[in-house]
N, C-alpha and C. Protein backbone atom coordinates (compact mmCIF):
# COMPACT_ATOMS: atom_id res chain seq x y z
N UNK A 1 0.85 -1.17 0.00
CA UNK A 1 0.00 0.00 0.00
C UNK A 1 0.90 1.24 0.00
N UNK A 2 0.43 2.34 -0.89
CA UNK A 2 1.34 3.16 -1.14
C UNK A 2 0.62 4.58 -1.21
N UNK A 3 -0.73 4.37 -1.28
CA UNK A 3 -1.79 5.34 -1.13
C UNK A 3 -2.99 4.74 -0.54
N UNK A 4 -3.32 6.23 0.17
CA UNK A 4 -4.38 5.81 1.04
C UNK A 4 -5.55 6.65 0.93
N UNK A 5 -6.71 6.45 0.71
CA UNK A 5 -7.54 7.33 0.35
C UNK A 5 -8.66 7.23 1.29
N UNK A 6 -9.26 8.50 2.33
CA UNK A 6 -9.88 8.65 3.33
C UNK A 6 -11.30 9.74 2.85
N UNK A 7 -12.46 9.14 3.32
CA UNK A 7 -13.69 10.02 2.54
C UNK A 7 -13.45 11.05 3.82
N UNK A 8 -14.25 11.84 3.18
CA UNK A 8 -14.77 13.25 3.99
C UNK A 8 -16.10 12.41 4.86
N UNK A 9 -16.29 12.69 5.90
CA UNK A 9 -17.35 12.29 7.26
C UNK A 9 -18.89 13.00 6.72
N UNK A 10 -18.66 14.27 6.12
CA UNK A 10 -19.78 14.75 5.92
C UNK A 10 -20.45 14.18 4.97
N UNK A 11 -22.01 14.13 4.62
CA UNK A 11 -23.26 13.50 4.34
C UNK A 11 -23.21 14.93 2.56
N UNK A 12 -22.63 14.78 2.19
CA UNK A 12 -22.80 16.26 0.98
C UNK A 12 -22.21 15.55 -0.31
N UNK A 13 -22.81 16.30 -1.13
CA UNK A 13 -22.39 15.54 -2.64
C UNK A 13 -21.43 16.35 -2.42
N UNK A 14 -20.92 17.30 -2.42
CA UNK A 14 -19.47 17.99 -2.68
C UNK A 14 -18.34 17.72 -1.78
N UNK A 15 -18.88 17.17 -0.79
CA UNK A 15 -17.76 16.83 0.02
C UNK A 15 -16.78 15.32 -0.62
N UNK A 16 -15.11 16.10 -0.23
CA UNK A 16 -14.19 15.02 -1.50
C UNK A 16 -13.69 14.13 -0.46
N UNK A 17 -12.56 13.20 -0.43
CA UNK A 17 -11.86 12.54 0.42
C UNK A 17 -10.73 13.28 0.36
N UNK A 18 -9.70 12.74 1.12
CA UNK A 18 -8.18 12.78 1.01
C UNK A 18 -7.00 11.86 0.38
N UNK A 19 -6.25 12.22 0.10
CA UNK A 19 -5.31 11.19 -0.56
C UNK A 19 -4.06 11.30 0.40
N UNK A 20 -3.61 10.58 1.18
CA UNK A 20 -2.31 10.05 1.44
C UNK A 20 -1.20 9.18 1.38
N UNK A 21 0.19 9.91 1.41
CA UNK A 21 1.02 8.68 0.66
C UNK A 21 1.59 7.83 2.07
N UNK A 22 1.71 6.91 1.56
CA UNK A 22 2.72 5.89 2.92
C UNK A 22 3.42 5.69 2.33
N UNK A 23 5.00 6.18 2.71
CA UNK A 23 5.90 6.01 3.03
C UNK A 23 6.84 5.61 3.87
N UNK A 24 7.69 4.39 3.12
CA UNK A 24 8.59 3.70 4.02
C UNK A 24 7.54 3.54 5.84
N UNK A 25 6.16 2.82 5.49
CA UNK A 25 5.46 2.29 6.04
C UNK A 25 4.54 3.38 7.13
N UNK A 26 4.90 4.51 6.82
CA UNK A 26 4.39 5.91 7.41
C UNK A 26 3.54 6.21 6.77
N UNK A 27 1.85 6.92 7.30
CA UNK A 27 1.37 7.71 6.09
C UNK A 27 1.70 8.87 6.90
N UNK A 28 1.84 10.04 5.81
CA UNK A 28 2.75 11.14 5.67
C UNK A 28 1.19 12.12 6.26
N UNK A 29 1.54 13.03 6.75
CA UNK A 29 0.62 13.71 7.28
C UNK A 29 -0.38 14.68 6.72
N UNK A 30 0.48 15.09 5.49
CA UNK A 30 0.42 16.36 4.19
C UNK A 30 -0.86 15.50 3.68
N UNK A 31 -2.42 15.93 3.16
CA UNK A 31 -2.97 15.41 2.20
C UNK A 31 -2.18 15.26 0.80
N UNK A 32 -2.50 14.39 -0.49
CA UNK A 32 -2.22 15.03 -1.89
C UNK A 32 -2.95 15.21 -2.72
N UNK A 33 -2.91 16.62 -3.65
CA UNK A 33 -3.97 16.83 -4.42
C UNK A 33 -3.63 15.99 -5.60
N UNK A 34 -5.02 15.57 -6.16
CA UNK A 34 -4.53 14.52 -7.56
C UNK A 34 -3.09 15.07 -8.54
N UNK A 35 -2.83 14.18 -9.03
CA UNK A 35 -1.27 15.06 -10.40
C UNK A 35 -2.00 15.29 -11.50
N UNK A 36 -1.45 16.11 -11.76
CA UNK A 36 -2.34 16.41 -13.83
C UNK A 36 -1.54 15.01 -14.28
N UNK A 37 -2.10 14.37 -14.98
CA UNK A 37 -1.82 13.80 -15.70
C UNK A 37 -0.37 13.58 -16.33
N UNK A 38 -0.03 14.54 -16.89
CA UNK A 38 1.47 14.83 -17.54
C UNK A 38 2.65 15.30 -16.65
N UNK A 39 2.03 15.16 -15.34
CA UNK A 39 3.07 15.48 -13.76
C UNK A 39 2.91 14.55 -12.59
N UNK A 40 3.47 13.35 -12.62
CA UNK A 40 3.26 12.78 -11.66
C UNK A 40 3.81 12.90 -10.36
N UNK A 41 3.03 12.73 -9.03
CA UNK A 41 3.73 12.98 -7.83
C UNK A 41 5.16 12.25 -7.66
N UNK A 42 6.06 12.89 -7.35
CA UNK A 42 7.53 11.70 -7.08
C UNK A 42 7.77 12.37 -5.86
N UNK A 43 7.82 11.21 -4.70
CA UNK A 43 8.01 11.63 -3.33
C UNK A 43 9.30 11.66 -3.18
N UNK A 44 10.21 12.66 -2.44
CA UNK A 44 11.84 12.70 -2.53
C UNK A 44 11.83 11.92 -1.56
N UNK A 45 11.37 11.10 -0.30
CA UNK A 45 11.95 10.68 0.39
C UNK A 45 12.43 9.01 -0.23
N UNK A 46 11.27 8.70 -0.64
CA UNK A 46 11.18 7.31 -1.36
C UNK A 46 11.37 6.91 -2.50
N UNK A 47 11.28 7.82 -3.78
CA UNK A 47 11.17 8.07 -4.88
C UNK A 47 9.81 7.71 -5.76
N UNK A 48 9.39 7.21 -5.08
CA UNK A 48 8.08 6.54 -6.07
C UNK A 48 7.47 7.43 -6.62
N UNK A 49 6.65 7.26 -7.82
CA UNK A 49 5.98 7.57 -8.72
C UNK A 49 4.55 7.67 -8.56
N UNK A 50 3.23 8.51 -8.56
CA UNK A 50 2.08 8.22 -8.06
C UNK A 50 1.28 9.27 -9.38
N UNK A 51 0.76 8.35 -10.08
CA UNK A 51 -0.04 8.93 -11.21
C UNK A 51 -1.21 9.48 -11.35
N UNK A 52 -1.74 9.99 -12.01
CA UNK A 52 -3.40 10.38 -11.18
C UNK A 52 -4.06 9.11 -11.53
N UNK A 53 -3.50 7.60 -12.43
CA UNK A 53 -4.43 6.71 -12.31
C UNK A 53 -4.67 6.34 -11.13
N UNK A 54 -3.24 6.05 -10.61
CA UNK A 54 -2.89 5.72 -8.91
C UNK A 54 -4.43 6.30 -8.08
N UNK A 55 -4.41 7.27 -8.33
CA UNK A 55 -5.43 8.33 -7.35
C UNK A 55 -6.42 7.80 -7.57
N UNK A 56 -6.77 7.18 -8.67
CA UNK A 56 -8.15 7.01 -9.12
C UNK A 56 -8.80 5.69 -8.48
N UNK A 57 -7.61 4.88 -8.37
CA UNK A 57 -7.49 3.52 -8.13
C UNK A 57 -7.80 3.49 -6.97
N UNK A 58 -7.09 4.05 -5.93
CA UNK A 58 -7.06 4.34 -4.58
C UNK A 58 -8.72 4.61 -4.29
N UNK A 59 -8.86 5.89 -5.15
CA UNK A 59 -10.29 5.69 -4.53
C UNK A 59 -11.37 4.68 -4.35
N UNK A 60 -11.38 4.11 -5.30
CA UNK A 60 -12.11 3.32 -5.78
C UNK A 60 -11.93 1.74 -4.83
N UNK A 61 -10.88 1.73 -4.57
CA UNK A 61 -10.32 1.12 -3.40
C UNK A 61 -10.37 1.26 -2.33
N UNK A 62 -10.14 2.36 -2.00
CA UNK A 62 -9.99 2.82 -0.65
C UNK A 62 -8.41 3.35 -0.11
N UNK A 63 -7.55 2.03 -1.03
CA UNK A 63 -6.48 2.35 -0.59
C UNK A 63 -5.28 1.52 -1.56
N UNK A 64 -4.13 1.94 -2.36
CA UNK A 64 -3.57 1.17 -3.31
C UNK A 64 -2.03 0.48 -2.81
């Protein structure tokens, strides 16, 4: 697991979740906003790569 994706508590169509990365078995405290497409997140501590499919996946998951 390398993303973690947490809903919003509130009962609202507009209300979004959060995206967090785990790292080196930590999730990191910072939310992340999705990547455009043509910019993927690369975390300096770990290096990994996190695409906005990643994001998509996660959600849909819960967690990737």
């Amino acid at each position: 697991m390398v993303l973690v994706y947490e809903n919003e508590p509130l009962d609202n169509q507009d209300a979004r979740g959060h995206f967090y990365h785990v790292c080196q078995g930590r999730i990191e405290q910072a939310s992340l906003p999705i990547p455009a497409p043509d910019k993927p997140y690369e975390c300096p501590q770990c290096g990994i790569e996190l695409e906005t499919e990643d994001f998509w996946v996660a959600q849909l998951k819960g967690s990737v």
